[in-house]
N, C-alpha and C. Protein backbone atom coordinates (compact mmCIF):
# COMPACT_ATOMS: atom_id res chain seq x y z
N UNK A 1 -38.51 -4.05 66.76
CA UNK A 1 -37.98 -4.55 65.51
C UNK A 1 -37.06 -3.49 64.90
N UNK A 2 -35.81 -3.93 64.77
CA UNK A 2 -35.01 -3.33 63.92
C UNK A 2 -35.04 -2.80 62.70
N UNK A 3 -34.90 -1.69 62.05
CA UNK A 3 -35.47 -1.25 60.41
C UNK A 3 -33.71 -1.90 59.74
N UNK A 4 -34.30 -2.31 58.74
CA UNK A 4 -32.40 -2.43 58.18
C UNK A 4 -32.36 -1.22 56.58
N UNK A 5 -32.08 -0.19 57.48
CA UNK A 5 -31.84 1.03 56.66
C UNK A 5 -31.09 1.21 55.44
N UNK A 6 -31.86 1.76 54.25
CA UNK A 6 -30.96 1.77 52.99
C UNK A 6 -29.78 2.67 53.18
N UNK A 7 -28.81 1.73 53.33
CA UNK A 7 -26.70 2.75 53.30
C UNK A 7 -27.16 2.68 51.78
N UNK A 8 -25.87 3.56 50.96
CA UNK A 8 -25.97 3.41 49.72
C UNK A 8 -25.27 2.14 49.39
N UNK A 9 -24.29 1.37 49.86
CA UNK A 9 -24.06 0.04 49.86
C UNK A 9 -25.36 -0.78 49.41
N UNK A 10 -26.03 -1.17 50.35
CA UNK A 10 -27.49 -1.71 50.20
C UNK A 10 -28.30 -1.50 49.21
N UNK A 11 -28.48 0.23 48.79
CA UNK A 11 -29.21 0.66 47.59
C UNK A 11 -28.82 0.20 46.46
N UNK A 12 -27.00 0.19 46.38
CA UNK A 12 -26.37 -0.71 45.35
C UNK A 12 -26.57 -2.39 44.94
N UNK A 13 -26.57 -2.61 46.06
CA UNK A 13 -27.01 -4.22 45.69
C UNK A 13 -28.26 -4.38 45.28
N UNK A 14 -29.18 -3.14 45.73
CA UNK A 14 -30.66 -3.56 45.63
C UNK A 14 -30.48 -3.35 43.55
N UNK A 15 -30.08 -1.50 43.23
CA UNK A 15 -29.80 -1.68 41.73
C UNK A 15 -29.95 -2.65 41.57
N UNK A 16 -28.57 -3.26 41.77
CA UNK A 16 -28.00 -4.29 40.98
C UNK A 16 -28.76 -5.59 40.44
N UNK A 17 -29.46 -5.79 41.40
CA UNK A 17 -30.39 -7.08 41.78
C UNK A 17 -31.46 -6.71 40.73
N UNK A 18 -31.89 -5.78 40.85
CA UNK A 18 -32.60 -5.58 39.70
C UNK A 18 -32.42 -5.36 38.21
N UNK A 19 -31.20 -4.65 37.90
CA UNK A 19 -30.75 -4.82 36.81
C UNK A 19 -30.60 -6.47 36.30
N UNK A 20 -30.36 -7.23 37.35
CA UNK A 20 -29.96 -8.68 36.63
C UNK A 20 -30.82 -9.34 36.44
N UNK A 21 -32.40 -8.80 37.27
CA UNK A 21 -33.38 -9.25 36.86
C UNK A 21 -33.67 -8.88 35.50
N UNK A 22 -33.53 -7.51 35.48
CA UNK A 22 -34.13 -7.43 34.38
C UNK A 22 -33.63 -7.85 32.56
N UNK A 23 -32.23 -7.88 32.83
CA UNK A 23 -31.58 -8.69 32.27
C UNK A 23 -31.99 -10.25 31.81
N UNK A 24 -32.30 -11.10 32.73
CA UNK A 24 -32.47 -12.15 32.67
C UNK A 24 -33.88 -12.69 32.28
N UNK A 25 -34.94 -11.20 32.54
CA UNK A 25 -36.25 -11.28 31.77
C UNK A 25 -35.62 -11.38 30.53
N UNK A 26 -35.45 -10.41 29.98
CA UNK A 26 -35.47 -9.59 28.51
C UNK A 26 -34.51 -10.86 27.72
N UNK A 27 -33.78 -12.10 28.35
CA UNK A 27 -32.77 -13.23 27.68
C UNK A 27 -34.03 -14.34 27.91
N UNK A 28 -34.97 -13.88 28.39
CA UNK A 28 -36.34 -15.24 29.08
C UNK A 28 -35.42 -16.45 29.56
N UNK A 29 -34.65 -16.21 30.98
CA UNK A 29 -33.97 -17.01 31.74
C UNK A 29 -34.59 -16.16 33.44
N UNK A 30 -34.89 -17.25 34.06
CA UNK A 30 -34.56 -17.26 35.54
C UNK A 30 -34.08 -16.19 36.03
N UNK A 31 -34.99 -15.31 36.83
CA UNK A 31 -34.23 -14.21 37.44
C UNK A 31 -33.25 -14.47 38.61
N UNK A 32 -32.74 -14.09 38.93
CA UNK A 32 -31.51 -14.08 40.97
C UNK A 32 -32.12 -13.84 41.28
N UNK A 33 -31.89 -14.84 43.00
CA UNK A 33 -32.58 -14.60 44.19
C UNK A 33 -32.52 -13.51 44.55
N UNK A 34 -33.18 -13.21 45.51
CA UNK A 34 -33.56 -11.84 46.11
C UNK A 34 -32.15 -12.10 47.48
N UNK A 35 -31.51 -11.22 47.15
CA UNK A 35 -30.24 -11.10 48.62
C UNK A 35 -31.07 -11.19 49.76
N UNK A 36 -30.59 -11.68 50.56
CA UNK A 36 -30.72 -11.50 52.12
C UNK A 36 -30.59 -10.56 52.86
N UNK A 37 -29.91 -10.04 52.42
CA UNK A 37 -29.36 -8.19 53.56
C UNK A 37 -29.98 -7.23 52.92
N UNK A 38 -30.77 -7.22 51.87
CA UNK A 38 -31.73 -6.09 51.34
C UNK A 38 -32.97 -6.29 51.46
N UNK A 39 -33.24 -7.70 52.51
CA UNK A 39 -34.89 -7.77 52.69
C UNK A 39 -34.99 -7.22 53.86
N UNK A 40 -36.46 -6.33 53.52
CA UNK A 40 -36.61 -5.83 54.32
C UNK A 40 -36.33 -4.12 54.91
N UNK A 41 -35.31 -3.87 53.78
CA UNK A 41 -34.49 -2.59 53.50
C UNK A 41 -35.48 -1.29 53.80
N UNK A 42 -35.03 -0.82 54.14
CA UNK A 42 -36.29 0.84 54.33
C UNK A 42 -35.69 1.99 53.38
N UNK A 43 -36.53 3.11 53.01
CA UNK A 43 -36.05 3.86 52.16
C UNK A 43 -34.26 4.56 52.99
N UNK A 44 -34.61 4.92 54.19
CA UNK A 44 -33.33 5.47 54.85
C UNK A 44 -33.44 7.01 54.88
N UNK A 45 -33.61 7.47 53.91
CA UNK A 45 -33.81 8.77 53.21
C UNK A 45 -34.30 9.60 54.68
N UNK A 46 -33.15 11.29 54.39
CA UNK A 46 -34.04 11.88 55.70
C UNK A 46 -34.95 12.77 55.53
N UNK A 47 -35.94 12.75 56.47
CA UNK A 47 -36.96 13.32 56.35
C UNK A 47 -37.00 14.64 57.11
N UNK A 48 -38.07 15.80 56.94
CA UNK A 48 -37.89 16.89 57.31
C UNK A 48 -37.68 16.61 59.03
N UNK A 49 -38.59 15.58 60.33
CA UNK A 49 -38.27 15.51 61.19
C UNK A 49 -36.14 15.35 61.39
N UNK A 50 -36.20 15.18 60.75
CA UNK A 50 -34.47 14.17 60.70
C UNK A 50 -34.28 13.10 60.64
N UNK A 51 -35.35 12.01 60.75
CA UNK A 51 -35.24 10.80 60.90
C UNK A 51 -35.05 10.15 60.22
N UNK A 52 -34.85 9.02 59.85
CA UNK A 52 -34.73 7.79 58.57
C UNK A 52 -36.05 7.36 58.24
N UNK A 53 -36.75 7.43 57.06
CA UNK A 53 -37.43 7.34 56.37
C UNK A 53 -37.69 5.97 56.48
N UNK A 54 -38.90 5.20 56.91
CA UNK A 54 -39.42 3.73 57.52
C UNK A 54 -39.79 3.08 56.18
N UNK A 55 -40.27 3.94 55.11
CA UNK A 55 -40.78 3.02 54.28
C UNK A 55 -40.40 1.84 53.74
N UNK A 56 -40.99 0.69 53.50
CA UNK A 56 -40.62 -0.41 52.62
C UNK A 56 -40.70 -0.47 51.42
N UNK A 57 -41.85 -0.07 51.00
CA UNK A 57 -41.84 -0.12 49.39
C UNK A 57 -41.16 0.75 48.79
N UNK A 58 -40.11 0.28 48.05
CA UNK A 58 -39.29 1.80 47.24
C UNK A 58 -38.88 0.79 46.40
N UNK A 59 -38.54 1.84 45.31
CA UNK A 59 -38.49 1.75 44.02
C UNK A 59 -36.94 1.00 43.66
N UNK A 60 -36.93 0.39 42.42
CA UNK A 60 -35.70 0.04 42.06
C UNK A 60 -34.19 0.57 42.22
N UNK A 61 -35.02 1.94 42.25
CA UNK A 61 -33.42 2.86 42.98
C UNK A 61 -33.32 2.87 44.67
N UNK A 62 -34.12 2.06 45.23
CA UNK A 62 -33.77 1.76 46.22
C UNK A 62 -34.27 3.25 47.30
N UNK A 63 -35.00 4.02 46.86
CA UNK A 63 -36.03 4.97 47.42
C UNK A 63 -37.15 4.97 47.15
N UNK A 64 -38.23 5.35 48.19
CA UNK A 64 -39.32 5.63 47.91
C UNK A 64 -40.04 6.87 47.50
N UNK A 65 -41.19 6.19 47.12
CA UNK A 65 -42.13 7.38 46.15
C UNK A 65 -41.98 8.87 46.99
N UNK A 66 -41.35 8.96 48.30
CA UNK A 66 -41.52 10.05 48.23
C UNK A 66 -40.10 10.98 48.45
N UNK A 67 -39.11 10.05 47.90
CA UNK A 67 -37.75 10.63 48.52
C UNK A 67 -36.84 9.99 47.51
N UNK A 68 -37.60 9.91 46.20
CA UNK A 68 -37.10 9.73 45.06
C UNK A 68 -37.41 8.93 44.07
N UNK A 69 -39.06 9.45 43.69
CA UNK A 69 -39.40 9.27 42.64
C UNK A 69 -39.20 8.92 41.31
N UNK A 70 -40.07 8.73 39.93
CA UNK A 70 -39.42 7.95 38.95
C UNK A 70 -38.58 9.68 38.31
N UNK A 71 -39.46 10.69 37.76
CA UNK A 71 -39.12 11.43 36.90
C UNK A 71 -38.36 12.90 37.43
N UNK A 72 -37.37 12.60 36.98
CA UNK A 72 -36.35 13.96 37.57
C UNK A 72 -36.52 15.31 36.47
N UNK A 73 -37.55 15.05 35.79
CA UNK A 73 -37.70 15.94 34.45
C UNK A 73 -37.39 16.16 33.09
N UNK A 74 -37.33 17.34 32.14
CA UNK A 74 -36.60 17.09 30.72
C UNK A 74 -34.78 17.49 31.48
N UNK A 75 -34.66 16.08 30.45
CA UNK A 75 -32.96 16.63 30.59
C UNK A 75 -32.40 17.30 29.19
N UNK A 76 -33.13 17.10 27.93
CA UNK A 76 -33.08 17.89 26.76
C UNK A 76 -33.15 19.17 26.65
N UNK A 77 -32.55 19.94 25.40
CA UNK A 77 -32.69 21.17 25.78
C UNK A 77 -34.29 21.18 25.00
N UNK A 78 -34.42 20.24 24.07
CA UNK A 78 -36.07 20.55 23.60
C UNK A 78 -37.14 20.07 24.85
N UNK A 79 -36.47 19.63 25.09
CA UNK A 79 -37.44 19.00 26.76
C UNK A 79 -37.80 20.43 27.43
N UNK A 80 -36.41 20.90 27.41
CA UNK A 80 -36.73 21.98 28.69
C UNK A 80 -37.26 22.61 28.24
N UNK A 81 -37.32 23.34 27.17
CA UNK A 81 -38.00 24.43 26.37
C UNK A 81 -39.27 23.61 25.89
N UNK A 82 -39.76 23.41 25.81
CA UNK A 82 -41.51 22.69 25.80
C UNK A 82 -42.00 22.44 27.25
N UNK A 83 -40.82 22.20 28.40
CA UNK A 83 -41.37 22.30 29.70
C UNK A 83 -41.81 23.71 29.94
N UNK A 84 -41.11 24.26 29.44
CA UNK A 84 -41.01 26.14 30.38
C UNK A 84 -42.13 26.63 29.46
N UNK A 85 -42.68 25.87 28.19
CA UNK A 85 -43.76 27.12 27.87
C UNK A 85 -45.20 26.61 28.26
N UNK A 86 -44.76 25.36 29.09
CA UNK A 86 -46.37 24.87 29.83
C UNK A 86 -46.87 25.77 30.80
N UNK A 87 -45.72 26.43 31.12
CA UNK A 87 -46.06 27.52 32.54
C UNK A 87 -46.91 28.93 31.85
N UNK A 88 -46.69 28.59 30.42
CA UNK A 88 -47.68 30.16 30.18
C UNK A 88 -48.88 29.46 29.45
N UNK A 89 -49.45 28.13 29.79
CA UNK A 89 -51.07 27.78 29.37
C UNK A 89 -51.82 27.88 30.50
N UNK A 90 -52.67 28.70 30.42
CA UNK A 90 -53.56 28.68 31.86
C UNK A 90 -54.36 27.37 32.00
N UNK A 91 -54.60 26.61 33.14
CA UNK A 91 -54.84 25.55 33.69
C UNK A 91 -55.99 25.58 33.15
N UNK A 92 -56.95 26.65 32.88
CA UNK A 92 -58.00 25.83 32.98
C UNK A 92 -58.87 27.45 32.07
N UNK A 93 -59.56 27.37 30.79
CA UNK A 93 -60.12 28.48 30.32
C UNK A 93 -60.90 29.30 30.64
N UNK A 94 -60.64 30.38 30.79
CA UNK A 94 -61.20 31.94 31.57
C UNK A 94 -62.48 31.87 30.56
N UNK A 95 -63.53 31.92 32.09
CA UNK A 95 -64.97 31.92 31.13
C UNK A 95 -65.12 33.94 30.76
N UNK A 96 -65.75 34.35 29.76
CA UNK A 96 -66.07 35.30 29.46
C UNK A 96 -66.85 36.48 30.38
């Protein structure tokens, strides 16, 4: 069986498809069919072997959980600076 590998072409339509879903929730109308050439789609993504990444389930961006997850981090500068001072709470309290 053939994998039909996410090109970024494909990843685009997949977006897209979802954006119009979600669109068409949020108006409470009928979502679009699901395309034909994105069923079935695999993440694509390469993996440390080199290979194309088999997975099916991936995310609206058209990757999977492990080759492109939801949260890319703070993009704020108060984000970042409340990120960077988590690194000086110790995990877990030093018994006496």
């Amino acid at each position: 069986m053939e994998h039909n590998i996410g090109t970024p072409e494909l990843r685009k339509k997949h977006r897209d498809y979802y954006k119009a879903l979600w669109k068409a929730w949020d108006e409470g109308k009928p979502g679009p069919t699901f395309p034909e050439e994105i069923l079935g789609m695999t993440c694509g993504a390469k993996t440390r072997a080199g290979t194309p990444c088999k997975l099916k389930s991936i995310f609206e961006n058209g990757r999977c959980k492990f080759h492109g997850g939801l949260s890319t981090g703070p993009t704020t500068a108060e984000g970042k600076q409340r990120s960077a001072l988590n690194g000086f709470k110790p995990k877990h309290p030093r018994s006496p």
